[in-house]
C-alpha atoms as a PDB file:
ATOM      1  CA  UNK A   1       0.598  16.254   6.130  1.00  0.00           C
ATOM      2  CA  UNK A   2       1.792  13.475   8.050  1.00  0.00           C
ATOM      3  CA  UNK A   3       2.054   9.652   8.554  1.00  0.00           C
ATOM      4  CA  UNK A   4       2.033   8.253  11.889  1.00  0.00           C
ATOM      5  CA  UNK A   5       0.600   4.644  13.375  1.00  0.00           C
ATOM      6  CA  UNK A   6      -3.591   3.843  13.390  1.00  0.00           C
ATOM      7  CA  UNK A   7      -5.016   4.196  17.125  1.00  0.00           C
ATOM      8  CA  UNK A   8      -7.805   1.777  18.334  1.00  0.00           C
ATOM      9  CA  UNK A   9     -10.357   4.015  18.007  1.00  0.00           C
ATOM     10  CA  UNK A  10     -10.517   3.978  14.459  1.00  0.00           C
ATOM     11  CA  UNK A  11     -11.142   0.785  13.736  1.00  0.00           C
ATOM     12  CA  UNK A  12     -14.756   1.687  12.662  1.00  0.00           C
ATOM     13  CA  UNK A  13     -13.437   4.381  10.062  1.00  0.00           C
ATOM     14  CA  UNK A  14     -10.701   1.810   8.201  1.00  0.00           C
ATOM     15  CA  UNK A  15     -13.029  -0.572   8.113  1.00  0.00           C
ATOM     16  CA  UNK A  16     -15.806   1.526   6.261  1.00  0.00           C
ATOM     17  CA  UNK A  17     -12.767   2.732   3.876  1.00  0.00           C
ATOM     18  CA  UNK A  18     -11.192  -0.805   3.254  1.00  0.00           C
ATOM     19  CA  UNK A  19     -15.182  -1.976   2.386  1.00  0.00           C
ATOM     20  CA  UNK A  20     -15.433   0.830   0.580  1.00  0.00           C
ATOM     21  CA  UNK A  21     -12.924   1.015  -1.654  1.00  0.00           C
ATOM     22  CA  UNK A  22     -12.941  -3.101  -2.028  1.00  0.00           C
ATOM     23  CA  UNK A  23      -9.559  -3.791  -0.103  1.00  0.00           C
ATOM     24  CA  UNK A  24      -8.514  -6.412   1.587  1.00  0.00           C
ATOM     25  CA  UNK A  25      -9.806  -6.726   5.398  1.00  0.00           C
ATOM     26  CA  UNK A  26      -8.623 -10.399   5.857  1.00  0.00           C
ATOM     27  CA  UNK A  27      -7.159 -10.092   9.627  1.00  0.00           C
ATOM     28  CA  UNK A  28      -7.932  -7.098  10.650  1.00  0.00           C
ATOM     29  CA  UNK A  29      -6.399  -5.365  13.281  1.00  0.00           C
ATOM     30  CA  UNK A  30      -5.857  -1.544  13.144  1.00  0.00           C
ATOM     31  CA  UNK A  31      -2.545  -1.319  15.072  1.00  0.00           C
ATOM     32  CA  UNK A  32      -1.048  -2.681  11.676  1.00  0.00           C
ATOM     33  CA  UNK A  33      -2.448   0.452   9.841  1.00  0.00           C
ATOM     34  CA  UNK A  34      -0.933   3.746   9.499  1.00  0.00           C
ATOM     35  CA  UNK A  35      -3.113   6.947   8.593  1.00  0.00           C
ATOM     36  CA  UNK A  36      -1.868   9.784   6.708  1.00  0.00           C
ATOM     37  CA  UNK A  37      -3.380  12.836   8.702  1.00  0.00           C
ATOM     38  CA  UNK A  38      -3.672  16.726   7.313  1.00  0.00           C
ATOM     39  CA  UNK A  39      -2.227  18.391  10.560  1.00  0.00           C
ATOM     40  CA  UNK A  40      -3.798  21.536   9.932  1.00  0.00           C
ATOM     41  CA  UNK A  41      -7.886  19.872   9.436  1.00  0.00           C
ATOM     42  CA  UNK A  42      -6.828  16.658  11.426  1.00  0.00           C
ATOM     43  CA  UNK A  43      -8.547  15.305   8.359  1.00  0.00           C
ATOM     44  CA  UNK A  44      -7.479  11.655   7.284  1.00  0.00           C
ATOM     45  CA  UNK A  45      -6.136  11.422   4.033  1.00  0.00           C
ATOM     46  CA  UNK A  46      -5.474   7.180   3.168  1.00  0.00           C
ATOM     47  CA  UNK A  47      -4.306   4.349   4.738  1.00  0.00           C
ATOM     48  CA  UNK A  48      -2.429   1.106   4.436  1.00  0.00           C
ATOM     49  CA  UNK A  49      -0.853  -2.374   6.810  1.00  0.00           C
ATOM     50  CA  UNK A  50       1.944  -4.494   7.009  1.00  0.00           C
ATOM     51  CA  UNK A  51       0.925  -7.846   7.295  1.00  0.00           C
ATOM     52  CA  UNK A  52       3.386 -10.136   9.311  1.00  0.00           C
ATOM     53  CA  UNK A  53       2.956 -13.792   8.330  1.00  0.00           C
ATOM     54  CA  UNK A  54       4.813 -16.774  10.356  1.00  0.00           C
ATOM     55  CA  UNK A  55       6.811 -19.343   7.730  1.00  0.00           C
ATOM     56  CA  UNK A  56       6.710 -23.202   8.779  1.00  0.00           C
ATOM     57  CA  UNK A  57       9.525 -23.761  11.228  1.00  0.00           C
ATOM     58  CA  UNK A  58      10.439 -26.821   9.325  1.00  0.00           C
ATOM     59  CA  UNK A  59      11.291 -24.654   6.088  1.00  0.00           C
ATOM     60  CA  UNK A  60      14.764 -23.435   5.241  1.00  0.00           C
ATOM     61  CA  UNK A  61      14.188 -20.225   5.425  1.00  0.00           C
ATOM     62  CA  UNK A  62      16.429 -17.660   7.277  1.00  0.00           C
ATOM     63  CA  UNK A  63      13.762 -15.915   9.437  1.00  0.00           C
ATOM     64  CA  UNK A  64      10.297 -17.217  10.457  1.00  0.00           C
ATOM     65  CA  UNK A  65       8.358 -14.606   9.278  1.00  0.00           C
ATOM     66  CA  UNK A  66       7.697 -12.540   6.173  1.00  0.00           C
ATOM     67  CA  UNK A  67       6.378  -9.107   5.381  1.00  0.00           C
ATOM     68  CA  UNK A  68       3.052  -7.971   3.219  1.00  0.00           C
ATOM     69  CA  UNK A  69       2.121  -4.687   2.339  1.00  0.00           C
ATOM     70  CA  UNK A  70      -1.409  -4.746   1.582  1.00  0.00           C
ATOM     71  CA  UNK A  71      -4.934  -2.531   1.810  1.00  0.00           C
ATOM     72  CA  UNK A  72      -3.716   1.032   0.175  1.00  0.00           C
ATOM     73  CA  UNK A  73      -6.753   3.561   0.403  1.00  0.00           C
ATOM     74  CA  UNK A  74      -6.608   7.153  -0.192  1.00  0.00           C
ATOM     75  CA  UNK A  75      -9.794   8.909   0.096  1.00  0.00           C
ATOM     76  CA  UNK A  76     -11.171  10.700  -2.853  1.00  0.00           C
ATOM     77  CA  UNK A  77     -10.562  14.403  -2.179  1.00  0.00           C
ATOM     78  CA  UNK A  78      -6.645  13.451  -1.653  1.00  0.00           C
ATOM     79  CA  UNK A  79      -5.532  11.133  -4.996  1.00  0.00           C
ATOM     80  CA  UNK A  80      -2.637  12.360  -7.212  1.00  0.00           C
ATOM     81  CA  UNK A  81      -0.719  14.253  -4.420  1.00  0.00           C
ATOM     82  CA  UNK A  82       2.197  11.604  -3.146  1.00  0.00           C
ATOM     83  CA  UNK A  83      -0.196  10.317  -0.033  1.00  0.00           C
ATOM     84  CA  UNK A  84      -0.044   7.127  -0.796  1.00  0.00           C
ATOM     85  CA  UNK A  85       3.492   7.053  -1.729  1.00  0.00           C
ATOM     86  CA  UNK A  86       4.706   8.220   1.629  1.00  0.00           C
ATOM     87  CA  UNK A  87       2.458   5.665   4.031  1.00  0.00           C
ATOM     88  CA  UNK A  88       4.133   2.915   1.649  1.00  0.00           C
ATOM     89  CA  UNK A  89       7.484   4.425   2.572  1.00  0.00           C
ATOM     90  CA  UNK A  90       6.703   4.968   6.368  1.00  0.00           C
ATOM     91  CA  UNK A  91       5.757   0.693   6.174  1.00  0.00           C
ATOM     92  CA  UNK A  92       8.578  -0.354   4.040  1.00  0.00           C
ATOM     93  CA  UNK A  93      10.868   2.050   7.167  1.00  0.00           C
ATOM     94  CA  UNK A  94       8.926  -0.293   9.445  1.00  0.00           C
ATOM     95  CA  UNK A  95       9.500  -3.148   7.945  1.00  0.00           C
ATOM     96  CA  UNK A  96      13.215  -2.405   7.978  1.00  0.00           C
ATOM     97  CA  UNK A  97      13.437  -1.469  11.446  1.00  0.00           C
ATOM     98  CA  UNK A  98      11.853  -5.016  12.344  1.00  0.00           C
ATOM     99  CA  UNK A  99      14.658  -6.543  10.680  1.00  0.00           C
ATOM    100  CA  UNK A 100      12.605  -7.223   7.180  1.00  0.00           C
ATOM    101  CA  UNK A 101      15.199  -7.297   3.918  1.00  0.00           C
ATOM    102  CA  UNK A 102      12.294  -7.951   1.906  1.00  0.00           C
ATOM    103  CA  UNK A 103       8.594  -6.548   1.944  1.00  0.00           C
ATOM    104  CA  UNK A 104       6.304  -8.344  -0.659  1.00  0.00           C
ATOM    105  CA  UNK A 105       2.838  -6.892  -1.952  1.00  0.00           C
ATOM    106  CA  UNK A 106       0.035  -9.244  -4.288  1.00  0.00           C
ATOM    107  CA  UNK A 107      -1.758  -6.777  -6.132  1.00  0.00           C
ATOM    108  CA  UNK A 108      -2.671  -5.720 -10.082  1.00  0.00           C
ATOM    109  CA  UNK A 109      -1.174  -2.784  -8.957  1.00  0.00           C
ATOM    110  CA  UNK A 110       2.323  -3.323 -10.177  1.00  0.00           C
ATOM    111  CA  UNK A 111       2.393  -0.388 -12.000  1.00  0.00           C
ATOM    112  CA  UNK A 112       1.943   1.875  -9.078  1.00  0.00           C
ATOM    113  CA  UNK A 113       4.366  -0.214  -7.339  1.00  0.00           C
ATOM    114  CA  UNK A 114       6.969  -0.136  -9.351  1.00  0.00           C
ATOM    115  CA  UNK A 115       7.960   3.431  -9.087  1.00  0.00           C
ATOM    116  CA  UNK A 116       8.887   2.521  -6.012  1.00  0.00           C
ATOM    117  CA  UNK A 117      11.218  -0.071  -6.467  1.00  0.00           C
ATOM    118  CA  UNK A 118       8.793  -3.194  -6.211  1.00  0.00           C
ATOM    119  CA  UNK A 119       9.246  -6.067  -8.984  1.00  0.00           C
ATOM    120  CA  UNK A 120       7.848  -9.043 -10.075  1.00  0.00           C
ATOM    121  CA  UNK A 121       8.891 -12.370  -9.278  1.00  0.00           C
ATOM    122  CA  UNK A 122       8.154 -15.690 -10.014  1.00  0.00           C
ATOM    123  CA  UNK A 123       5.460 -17.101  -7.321  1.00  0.00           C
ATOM    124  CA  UNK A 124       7.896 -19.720  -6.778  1.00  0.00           C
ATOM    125  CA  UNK A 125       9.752 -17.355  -5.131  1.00  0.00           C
ATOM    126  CA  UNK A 126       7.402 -16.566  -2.499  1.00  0.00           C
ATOM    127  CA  UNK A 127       7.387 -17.361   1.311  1.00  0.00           C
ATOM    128  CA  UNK A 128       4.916 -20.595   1.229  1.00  0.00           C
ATOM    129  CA  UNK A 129       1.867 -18.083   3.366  1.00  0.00           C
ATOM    130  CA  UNK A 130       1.927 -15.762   0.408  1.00  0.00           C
ATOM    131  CA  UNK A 131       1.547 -18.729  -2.086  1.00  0.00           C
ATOM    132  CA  UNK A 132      -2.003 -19.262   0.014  1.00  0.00           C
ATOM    133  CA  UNK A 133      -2.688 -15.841   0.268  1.00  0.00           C
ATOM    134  CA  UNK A 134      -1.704 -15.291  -3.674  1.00  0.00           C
ATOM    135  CA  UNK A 135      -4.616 -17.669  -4.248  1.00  0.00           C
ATOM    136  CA  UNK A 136      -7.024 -16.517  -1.968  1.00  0.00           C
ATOM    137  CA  UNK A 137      -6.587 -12.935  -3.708  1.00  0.00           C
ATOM    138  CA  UNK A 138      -6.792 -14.513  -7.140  1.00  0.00           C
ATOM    139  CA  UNK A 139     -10.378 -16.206  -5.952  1.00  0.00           C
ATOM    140  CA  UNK A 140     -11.725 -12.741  -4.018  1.00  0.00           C
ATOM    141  CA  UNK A 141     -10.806  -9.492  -4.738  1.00  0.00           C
ATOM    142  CA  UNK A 142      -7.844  -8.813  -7.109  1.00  0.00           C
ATOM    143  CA  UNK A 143      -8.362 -11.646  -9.493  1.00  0.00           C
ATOM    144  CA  UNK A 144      -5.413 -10.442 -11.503  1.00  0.00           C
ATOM    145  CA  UNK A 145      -2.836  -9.771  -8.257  1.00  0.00           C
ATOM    146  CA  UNK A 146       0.997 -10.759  -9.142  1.00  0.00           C
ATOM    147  CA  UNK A 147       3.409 -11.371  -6.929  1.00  0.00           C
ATOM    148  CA  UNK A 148       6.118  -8.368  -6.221  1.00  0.00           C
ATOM    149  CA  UNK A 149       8.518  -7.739  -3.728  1.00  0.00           C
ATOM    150  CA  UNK A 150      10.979  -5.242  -2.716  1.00  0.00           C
ATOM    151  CA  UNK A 151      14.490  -4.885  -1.220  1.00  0.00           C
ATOM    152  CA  UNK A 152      13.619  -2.501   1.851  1.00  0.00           C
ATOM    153  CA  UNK A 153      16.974  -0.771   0.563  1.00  0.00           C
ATOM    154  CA  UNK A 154      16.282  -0.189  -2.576  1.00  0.00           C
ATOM    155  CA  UNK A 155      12.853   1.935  -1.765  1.00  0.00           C
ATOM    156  CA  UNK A 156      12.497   5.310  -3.671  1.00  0.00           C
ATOM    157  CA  UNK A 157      10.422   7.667  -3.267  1.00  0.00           C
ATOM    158  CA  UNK A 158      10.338   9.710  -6.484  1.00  0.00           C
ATOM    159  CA  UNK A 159      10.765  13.485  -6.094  1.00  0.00           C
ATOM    160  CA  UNK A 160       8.196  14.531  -7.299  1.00  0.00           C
ATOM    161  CA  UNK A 161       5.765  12.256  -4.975  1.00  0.00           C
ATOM    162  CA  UNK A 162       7.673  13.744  -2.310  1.00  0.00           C
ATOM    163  CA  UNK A 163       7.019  17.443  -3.370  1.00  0.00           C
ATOM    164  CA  UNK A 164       3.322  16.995  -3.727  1.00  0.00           C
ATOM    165  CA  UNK A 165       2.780  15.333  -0.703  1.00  0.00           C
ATOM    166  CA  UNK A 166       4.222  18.595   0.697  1.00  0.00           C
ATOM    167  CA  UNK A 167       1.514  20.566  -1.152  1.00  0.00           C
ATOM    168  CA  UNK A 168      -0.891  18.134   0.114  1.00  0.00           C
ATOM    169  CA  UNK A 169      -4.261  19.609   0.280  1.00  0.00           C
ATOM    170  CA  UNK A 170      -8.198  18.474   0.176  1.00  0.00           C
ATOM    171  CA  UNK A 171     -10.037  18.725  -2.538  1.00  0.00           C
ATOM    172  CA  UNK A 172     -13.509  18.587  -3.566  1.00  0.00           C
ATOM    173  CA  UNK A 173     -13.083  17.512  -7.404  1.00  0.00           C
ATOM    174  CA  UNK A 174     -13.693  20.801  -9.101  1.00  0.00           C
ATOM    175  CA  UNK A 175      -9.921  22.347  -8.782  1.00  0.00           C
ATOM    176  CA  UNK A 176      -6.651  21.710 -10.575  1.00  0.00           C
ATOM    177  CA  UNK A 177      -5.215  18.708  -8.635  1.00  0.00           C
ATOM    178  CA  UNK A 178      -8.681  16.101 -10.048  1.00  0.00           C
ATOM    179  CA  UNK A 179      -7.368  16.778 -13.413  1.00  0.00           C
ATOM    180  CA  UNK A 180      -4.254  14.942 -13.068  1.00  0.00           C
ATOM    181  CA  UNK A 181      -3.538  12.399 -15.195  1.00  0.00           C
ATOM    182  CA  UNK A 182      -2.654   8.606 -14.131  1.00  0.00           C
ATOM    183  CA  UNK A 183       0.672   9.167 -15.846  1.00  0.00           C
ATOM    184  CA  UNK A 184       0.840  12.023 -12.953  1.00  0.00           C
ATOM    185  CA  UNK A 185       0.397   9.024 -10.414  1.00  0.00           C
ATOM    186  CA  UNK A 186       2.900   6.899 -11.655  1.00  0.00           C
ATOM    187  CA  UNK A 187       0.549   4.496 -13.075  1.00  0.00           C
ATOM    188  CA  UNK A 188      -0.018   3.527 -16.822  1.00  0.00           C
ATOM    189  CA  UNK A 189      -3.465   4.199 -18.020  1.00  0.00           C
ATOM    190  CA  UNK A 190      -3.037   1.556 -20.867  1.00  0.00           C
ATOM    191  CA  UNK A 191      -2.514  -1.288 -18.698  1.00  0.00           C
ATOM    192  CA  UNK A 192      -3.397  -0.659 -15.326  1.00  0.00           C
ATOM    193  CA  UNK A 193      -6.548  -2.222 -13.842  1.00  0.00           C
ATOM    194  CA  UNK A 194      -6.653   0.071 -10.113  1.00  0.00           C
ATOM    195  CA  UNK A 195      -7.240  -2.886  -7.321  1.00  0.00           C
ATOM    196  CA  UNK A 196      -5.399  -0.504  -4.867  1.00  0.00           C
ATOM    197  CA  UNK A 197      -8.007   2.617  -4.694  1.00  0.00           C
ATOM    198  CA  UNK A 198      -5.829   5.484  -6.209  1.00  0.00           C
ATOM    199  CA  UNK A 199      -8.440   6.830  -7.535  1.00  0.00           C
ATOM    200  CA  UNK A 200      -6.990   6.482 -11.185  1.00  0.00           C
END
C-alpha cells in the first residue's frame, strides 16, 4: 500500500467517491488529491486534498495563503486499517514542504483528527477564507464542522495506524478486519457524528 499524487484521468472516479460518500467537491481539481493505491491489485483504497486558499493582501498576516485539508474518503472494503491516516500524513508532508506551519481542517470529525495532533480553536482564529468556508460547511454538508488546525510539526501518526496500514488488505465485509470497533479507528463512538466517510 501506497500514497502517491491523483493523475488527471481520475477525475471521474473521485468525483463518484466524493458524491458518494457526501464530501466536499467545492473546487475541484484532482491534482490536489492524493490516492492511496494497493500495489499488488492497483486497487484504490481512499482519498483526500489540500486546499490552498489566498488571504487578502491587505491583512496582517505573514503569508498570503493558508492550508485546508478537506474531502477524506476511504472506500468500504479498506476502513479500520491506517489508510486514511497515512494520505493525511502524506498532505500535512506537503503542506510542510510548501512552506505551510499550519494546516487547518472544518469537519465534525475532530475526533478522528485529533489522534493526529489536530485541535480546536476558536474561529476567531482562523485565516478570514476559512471563516467563509466554515459557514458555507455549516449551511451544506457538515452542519456541525469545527474549526481545527495543526502544527505541521507536531503530526503523529500513531503506531498502530502505521502497522495496519502495512497489513493493508481488501476486504469484502465478512472477515476479521469489518469487526473493528470505532475505538479501533481512533474515533469515539459516543460522540462522533462520521462527516469524513471512515466508515465508522
Amino acid at each position: 500500500m501506497y500514497v502517491r499524487d491523483a493523475k488527471n484521468r481520475e477525475e471521474v472516479w473521485l468525483l463518484d467517491h466524493i458524491e458518494s460518500m457526501g464530501l466536499d467537491e467545492t473546487s475541484f481539481r484532482s491534482r490536489d488529491y492524493v490516492v492511496a493505491i494497493d500495489e499488488e491489485s492497483g486497487s484504490k483504497a481512499g482519498f483526500a486534498r489540500i486546499r490552498v486558499h489566498k488571504i487578502d493582501e491587505s491583512a496582517d498576516d505573514e503569508r498570503s495563503e493558508c492550508c485546508e485539508l478537506t474531502s477524506i474518503g476511504v472506500l468500504e472494503n479498506w476502513r479500520g486499517q491506517g489508510v486514511g491516516a497515512h494520505i493525511i500524513e502524506r498532505l500535512v508532508e506537503y503542506a510542510g514542504d510548501d512552506g505551510f506551519v499550519t494546516v487547518y481542517a472544518l469537519t465534525s470529525e475532530s475526533d478522528y483528527l485529533r489522534q493526529f495532533g489536530f485541535e480546536r480553536i476558536d474561529e476567531s482564529a482562523l485565516p478570514e477564507p476559512l471563516v467563509d468556508r466554515l459557514a458555507q460547511k455549516r449551511d451544506g454538508i457538515d452542519p456541525d464542522a469545527v474549526p481545527l488546525a495543526l502544527a505541521v510539526e507536531s503530526f503523529d501518526l500513531p503506531d498502530r495506524l502505521r502497522e495496519a496500514f502495512k497489513r493493508a488488505s481488501e476486504h469484502d465485509g465478512s472477515t476479521e478486519s469489518s469487526t473493528e470497533s470505532p475505538e479501533d479507528f481512533g474515533i469515539d463512538s459516543e460522540s462522533a457524528t462520521y462527516k469524513y466517510d471512515t466508515g465508522r
